[in-house]
Protein backbone atom coordinates (compact mmCIF):
# COMPACT_ATOMS: atom_id res chain seq x y z
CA UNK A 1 21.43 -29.44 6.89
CA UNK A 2 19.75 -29.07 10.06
CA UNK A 3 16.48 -30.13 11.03
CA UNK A 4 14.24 -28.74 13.85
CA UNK A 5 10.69 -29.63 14.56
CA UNK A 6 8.19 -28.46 16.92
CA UNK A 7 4.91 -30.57 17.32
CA UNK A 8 1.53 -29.51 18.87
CA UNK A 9 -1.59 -31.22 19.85
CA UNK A 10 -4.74 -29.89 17.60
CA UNK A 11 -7.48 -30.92 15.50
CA UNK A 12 -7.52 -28.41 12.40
CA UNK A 13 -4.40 -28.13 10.02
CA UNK A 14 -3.58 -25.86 7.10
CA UNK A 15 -0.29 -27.21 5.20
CA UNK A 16 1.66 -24.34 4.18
CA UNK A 17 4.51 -24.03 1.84
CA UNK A 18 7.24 -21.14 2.97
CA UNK A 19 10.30 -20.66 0.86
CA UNK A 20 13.32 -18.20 1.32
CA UNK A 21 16.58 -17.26 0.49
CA UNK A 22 18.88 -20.13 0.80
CA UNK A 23 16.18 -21.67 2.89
CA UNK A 24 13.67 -24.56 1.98
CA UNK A 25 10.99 -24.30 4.70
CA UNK A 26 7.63 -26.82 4.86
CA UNK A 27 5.25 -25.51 7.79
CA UNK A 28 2.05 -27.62 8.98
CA UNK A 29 0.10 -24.39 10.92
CA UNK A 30 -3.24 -24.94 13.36
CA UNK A 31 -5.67 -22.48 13.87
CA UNK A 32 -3.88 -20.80 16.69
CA UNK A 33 -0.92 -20.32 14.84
CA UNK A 34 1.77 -22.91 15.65
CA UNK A 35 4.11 -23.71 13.66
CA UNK A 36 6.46 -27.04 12.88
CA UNK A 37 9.27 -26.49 10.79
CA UNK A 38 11.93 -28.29 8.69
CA UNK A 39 15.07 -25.96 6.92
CA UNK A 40 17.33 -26.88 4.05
CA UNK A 41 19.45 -24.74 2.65
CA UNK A 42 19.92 -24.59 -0.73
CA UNK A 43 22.38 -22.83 -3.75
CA UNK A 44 24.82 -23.26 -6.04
CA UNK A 45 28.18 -21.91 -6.77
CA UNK A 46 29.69 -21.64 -10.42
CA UNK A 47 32.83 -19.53 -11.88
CA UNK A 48 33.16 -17.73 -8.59
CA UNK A 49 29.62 -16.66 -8.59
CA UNK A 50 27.16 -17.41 -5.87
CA UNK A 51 23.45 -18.47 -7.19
CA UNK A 52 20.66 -17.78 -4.53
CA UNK A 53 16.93 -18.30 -5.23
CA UNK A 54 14.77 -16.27 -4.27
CA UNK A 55 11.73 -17.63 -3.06
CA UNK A 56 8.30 -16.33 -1.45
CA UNK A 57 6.26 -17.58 1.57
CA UNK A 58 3.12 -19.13 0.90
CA UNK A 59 0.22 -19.38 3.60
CA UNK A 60 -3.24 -20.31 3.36
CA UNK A 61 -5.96 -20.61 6.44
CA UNK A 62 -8.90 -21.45 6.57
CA UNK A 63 -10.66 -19.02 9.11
CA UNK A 64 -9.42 -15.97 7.43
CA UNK A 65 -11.44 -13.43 5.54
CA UNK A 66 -11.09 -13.68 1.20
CA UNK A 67 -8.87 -11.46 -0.06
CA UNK A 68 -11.36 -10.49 -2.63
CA UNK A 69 -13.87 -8.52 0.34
CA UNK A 70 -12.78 -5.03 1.23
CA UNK A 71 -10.28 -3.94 3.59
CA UNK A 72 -12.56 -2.66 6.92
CA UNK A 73 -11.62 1.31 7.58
CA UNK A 74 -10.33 1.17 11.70
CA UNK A 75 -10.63 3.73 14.26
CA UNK A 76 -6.77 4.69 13.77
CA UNK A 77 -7.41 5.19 10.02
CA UNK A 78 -10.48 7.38 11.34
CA UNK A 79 -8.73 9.22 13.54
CA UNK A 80 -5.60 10.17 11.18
CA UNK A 81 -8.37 11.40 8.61
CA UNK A 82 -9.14 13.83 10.87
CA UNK A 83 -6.02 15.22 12.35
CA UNK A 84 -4.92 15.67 8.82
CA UNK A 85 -8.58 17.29 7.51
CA UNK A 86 -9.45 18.66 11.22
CA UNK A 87 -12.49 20.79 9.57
CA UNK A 88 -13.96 18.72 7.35
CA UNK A 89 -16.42 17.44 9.58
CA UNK A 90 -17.59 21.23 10.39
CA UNK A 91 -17.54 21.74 6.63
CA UNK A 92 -20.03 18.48 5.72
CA UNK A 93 -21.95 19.87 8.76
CA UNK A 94 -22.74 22.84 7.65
CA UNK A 95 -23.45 22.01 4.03
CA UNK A 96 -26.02 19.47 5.22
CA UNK A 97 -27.53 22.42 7.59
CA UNK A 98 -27.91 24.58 4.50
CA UNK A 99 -29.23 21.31 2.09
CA UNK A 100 -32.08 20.84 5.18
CA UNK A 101 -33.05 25.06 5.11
CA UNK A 102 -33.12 25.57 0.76
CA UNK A 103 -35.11 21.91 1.08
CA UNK A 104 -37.25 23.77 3.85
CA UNK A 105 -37.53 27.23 1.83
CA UNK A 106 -38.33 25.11 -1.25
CA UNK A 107 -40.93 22.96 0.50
CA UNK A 108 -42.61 26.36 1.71
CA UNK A 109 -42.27 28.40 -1.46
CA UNK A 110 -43.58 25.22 -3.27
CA UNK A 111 -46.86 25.30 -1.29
CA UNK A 112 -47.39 29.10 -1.83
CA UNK A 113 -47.10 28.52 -5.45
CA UNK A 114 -49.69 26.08 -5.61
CA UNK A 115 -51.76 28.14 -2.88
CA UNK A 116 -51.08 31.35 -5.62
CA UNK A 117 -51.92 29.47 -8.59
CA UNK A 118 -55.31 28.27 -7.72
CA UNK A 119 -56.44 31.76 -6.11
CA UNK A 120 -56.52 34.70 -8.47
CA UNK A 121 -56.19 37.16 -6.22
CA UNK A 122 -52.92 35.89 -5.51
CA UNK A 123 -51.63 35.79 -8.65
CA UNK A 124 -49.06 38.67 -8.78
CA UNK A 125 -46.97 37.17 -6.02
CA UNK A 126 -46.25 34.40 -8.69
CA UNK A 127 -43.04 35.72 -9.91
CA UNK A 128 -41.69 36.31 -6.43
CA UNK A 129 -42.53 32.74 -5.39
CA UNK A 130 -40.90 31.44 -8.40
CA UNK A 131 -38.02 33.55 -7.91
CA UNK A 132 -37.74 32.31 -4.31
CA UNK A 133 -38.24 28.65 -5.00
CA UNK A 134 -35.33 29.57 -7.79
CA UNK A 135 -32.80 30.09 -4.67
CA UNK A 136 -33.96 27.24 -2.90
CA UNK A 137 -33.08 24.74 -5.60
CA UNK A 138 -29.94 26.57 -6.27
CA UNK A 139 -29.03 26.38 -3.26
CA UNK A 140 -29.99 23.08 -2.42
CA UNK A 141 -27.90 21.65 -5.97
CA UNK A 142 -24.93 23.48 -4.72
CA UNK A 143 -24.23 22.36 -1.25
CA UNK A 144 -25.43 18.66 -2.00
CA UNK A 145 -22.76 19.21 -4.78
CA UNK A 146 -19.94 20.14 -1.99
CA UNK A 147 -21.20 17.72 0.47
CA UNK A 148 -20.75 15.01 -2.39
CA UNK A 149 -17.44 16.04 -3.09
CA UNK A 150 -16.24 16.36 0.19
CA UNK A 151 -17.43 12.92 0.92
CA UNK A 152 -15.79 11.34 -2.32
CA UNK A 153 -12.99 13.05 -0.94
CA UNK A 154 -12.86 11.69 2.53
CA UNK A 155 -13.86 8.26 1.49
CA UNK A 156 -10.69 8.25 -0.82
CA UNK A 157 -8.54 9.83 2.45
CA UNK A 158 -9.73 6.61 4.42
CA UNK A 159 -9.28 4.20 1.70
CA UNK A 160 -5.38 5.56 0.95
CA UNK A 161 -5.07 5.69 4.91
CA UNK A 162 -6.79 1.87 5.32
CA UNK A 163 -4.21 0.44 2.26
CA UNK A 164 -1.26 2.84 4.13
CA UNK A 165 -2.03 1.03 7.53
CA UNK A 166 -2.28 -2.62 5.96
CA UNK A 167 0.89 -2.26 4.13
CA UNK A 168 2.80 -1.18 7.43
CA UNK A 169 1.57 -4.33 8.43
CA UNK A 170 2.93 -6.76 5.77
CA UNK A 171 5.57 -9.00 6.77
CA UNK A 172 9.14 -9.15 5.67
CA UNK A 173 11.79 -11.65 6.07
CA UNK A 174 15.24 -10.19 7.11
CA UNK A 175 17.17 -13.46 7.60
CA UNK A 176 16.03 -16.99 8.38
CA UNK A 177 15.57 -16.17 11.67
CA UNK A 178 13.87 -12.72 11.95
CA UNK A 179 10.64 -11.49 10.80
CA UNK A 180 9.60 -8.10 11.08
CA UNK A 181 6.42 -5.60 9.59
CA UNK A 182 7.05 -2.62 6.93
CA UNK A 183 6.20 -0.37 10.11
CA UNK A 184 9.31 -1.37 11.95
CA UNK A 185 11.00 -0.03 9.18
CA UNK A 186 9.43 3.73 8.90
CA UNK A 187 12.15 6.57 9.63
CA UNK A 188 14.81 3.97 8.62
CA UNK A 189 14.78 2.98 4.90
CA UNK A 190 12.76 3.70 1.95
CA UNK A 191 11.08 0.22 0.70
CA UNK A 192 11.01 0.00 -3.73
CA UNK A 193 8.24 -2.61 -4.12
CA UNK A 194 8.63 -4.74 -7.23
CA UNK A 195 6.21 -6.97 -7.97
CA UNK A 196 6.25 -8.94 -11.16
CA UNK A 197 6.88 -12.71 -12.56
CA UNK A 198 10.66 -14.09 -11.90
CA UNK A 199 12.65 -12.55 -14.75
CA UNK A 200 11.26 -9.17 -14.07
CA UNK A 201 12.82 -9.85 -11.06
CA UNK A 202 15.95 -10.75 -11.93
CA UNK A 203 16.12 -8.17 -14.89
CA UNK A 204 15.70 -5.27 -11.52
CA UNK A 205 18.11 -7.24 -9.66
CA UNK A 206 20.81 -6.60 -12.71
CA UNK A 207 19.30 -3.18 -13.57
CA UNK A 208 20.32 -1.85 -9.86
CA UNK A 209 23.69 -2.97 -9.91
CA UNK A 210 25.26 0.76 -10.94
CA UNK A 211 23.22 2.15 -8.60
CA UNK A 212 23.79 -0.15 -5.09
CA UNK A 213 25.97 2.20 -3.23
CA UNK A 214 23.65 5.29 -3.96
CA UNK A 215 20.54 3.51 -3.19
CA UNK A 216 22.14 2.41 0.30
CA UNK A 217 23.29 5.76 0.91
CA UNK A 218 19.50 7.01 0.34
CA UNK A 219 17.97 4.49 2.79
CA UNK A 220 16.90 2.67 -0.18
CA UNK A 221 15.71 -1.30 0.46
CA UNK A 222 14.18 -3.54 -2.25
CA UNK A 223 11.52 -6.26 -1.77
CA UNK A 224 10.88 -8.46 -4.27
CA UNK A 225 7.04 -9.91 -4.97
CA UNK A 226 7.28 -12.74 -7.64
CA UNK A 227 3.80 -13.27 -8.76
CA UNK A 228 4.35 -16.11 -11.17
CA UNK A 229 5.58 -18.62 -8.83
CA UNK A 230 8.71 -18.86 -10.38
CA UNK A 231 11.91 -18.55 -8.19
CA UNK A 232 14.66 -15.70 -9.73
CA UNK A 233 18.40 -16.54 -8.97
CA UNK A 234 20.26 -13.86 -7.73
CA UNK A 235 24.39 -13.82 -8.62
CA UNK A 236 26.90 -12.44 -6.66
CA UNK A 237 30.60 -12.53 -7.55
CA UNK A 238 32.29 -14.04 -4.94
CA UNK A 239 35.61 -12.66 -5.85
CA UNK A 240 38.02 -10.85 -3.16
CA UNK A 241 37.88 -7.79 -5.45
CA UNK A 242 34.07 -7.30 -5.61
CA UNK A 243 33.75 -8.60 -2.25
CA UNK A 244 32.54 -5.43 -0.84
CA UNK A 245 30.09 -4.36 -3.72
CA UNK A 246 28.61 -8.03 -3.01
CA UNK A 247 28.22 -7.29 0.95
CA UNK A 248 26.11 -4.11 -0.39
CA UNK A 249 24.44 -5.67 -2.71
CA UNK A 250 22.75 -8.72 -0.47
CA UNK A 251 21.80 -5.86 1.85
CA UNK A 252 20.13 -3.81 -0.93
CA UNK A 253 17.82 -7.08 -1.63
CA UNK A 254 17.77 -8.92 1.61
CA UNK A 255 14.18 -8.62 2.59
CA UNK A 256 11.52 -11.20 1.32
CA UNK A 257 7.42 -10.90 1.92
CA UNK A 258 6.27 -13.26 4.22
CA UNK A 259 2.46 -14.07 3.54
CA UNK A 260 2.09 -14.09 -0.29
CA UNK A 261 -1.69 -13.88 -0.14
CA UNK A 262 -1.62 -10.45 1.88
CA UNK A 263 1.06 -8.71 -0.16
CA UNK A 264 -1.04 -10.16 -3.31
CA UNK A 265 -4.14 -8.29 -1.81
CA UNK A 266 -2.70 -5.09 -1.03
CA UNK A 267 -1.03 -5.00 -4.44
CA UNK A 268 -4.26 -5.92 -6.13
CA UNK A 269 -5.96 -3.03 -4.41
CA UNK A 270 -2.88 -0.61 -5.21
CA UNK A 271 -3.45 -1.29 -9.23
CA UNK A 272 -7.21 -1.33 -9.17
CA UNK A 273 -6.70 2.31 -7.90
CA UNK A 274 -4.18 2.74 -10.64
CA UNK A 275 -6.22 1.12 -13.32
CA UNK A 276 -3.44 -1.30 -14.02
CA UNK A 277 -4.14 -4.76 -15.42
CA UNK A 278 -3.37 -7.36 -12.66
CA UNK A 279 -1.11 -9.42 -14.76
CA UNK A 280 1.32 -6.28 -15.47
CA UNK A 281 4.74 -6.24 -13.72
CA UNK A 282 5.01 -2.43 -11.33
CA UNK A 283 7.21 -1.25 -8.75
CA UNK A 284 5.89 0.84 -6.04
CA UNK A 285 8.61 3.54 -4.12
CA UNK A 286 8.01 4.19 -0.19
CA UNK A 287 8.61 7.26 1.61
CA UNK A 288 10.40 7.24 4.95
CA UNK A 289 7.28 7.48 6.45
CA UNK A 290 5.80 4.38 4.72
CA UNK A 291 3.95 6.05 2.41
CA UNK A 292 3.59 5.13 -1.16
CA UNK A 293 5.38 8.10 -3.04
CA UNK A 294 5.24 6.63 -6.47
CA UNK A 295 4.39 3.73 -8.47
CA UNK A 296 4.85 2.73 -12.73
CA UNK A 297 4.50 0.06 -14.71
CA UNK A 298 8.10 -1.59 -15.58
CA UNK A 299 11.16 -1.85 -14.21
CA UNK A 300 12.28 0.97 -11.15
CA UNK A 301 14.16 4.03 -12.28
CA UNK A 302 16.92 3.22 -10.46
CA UNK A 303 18.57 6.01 -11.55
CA UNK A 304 16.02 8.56 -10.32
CA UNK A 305 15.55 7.32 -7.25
CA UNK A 306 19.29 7.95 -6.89
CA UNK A 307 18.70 11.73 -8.31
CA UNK A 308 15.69 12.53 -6.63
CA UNK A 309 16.02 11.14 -2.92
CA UNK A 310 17.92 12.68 -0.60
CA UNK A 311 21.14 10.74 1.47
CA UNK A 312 19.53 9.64 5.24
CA UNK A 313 23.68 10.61 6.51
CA UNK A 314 25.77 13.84 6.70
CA UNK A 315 24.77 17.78 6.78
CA UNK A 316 21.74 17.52 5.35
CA UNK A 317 20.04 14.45 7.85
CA UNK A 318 17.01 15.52 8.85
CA UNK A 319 16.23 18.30 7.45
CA UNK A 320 15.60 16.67 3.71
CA UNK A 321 13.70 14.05 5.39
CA UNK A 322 10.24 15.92 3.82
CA UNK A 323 11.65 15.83 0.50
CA UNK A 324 10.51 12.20 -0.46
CA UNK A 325 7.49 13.73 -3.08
CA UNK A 326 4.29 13.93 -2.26
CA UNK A 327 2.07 11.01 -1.30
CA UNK A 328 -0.44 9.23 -3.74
C-alpha cells in the first residue's frame, strides 16, 4: 500500500469519493481544483482467477451548474452547424423575406377588400381581391411552414452537435495514473458505452468474451457506467494458457469514467432523446469520429459490432474508415 498526500491552504472543501480499478481513492477537492489523495489497492485472487472491481469516480462541487439545466449551444457547435448545412441560413432568409411580402400583399389586399365592400361601385373587383388575398395567405402558411421546419431542424443539428461536443469531453481513466477525454481518443478506437446497474455490467463483461480479439482488431474499447452504485467484479484467468486472451481482455475494458455526475448528465440527455426510461440499462456504440452511431436498450451486440465494423489494420485502413453507419 502506498500512501501519498498533497495538502493545500483554502477555505471551501467538497469531499469527494473516487474509486477505480484495483484502486481505493478518497479526494478532499477546493474550489480551484486541488486535489489530496490516498490509494489502496484492492482484489482478490481465487482458483487461478483474478477478481477486480470495478468502481466509478464520484465528484460533487459546489459552484457548478445542476445537471438538470440545459447544456449551453457554443460558438464551435455553431460554427460546425454551418459548415455541415452551409445554406441553411440563405434558405431561413429567404423564407422569412417571402413570410414579410404575402404578410405585406395580405395587409394591402385586406384593406382593398374592406375599401370594396363598403363602396358599391367597387364591388366587382371583390373576387379579384379575394383571390389575391387567397395567395397571400397561401403563401404566407407555406414558407412559415418551411421556416418552422428548417428551424426544428437546425435546433436538433445544434443540440446533437452540443451532446457530441460534451461527450468528447467526458473523462476516462486509463490507469491509475492517466486521465484522458473521449476526444483524445477520436481516429483511434471506437468507444461501446454501457451504462446500466452492476450485473448488467458484469453480464457484458462475460457476453464479450468470444468476441475480444475481433473487437480489438476493430478499434473497439468498452467503458463501463454503473448507475446503481454497485461495484461489478471482473475475472480473469490467470492461467499461462489463457494468459494472452487475459492481456486482451483488460485492454478491451480498461477505461473507467471519471466524473459520475457528467457522464450521468450526458446519458440522461441521450435517453430523453430516445424516449428511454432513465432506470433502463443501454449501450451506446461510437464512431471513430466520436460520434454516437447507435444506441439499444440491453446488452451490446457484440457480435454485430464484430460483423458490421470494419478492422482499423491491413489493406483496407483507411479507406473503410466512413463505414461506421450513419450518425444519430
Amino acid at each position: 500500500m502506498a500512501v501519498a498526500a498533497i495538502s493545500y491552504v483554502t477555505t471551501t472543501t467538497t469531499v469527494i469519493t473516487i474509486r477505480c480499478p484495483n484502486y481505493n481513492i478518497h479526494q478532499k477537492k477546493n474550489k480551484f481544483g486541488f486535489c489530496s489523495q490516498r490509494n489502496s489497492q484492492f482484489s482478490s485472487i481465487n482458483n487461478g482467477k483474478t477478481s477486480t472491481t470495478l468502481s466509478i469516480i464520484t465528484c460533487s462541487a459546489s459552484n457548478k451548474p445542476s445537471s438538470s439545466s440545459p447544456s449551453p449551444i457554443s460558438s464551435t457547435a455553431k460554427i460546425r452547424s454551418e459548415v455541415l448545412s452551409p445554406f441553411r441560413t440563405v434558405r431561413m432568409f429567404f423564407y422569412l423575406a417571402f413570410i414579410a411580402s404575402g404578410a405585406l400583399g395580405g395587409l394591402i389586399a385586406t384593406t382593398q377588400l374592406i375599401a370594396a365592400l363598403t363602396n358599391s361601385s367597387r364591388a366587382p373587383l371583390v373576387p379579384d381581391i379575394l383571390k389575391g388575398l387567397g395567395i397571400d395567405i397561401g403563401a404566407v402558411a407555406i414558407f412559415a411552414f418551411l421556416y418552422s421546419r428548417e428551424s426544428s431542424a437546425k435546433n436538433a443539428q445544434l443540440a446533437r452537435l452540443t451532446r457530441e461536443e460534451s461527450l468528447s469531453n467526458l473523462k476516462l481513466r486509463v490507469d491509475e495514473k492517466k486521465v484522458i477525454s473521449v476526444n483524445d481518443l477520436r481516429g483511434i478506437a471506437r468507444l461501446v458505452i454501457c451504462a446500466g446497474p452492476a450485473p448488467f455490467i458484469a453480464e457484458s463483461f462475460k457476453l464479450s468474451q468470444p468476441f475480444t480479439q475481433g473487437l480489438l482488431d476493430r478499434g473497439v474499447l468498452v467503458v463501463p457506467f454503473v448507475t446503481d452504485g454497485e461495484l461489478p467484479s471482473f475475472e480473469y484467468e490467470e492461467s499461462e494458457e489463457m494468459k494472452d486472451i487475459t492481456i486482451k481482455r483488460k485492454r478491451l475494458w480498461q477505461l473507467v469514467p471519471v466524473y459520475v455526475s457528467e457522464w450521468s448528465k450526458w446519458l440522461d440527455e441521450q435517453k430523453k432523446l430516445a424516449g428511454v426510461s432513465p432506470e433502463s440499462p443501454v449501450y451506446l456504440s461510437l464512431r471513430m469520429d466520436g460520434r454516437v452511431r447507435g444506441s439499444g436498450v440491453g446488452y451490446p451486440p457484440w457480435n454485430a459490432f464484430v460483423a458490421q465494423l470494419p478492422p482499423i489494420k491491413g489493406m483496407w485502413t483507411g479507406l473503410l474508415d466512413g463505414m461506421d453507419g450513419r450518425v444519430l
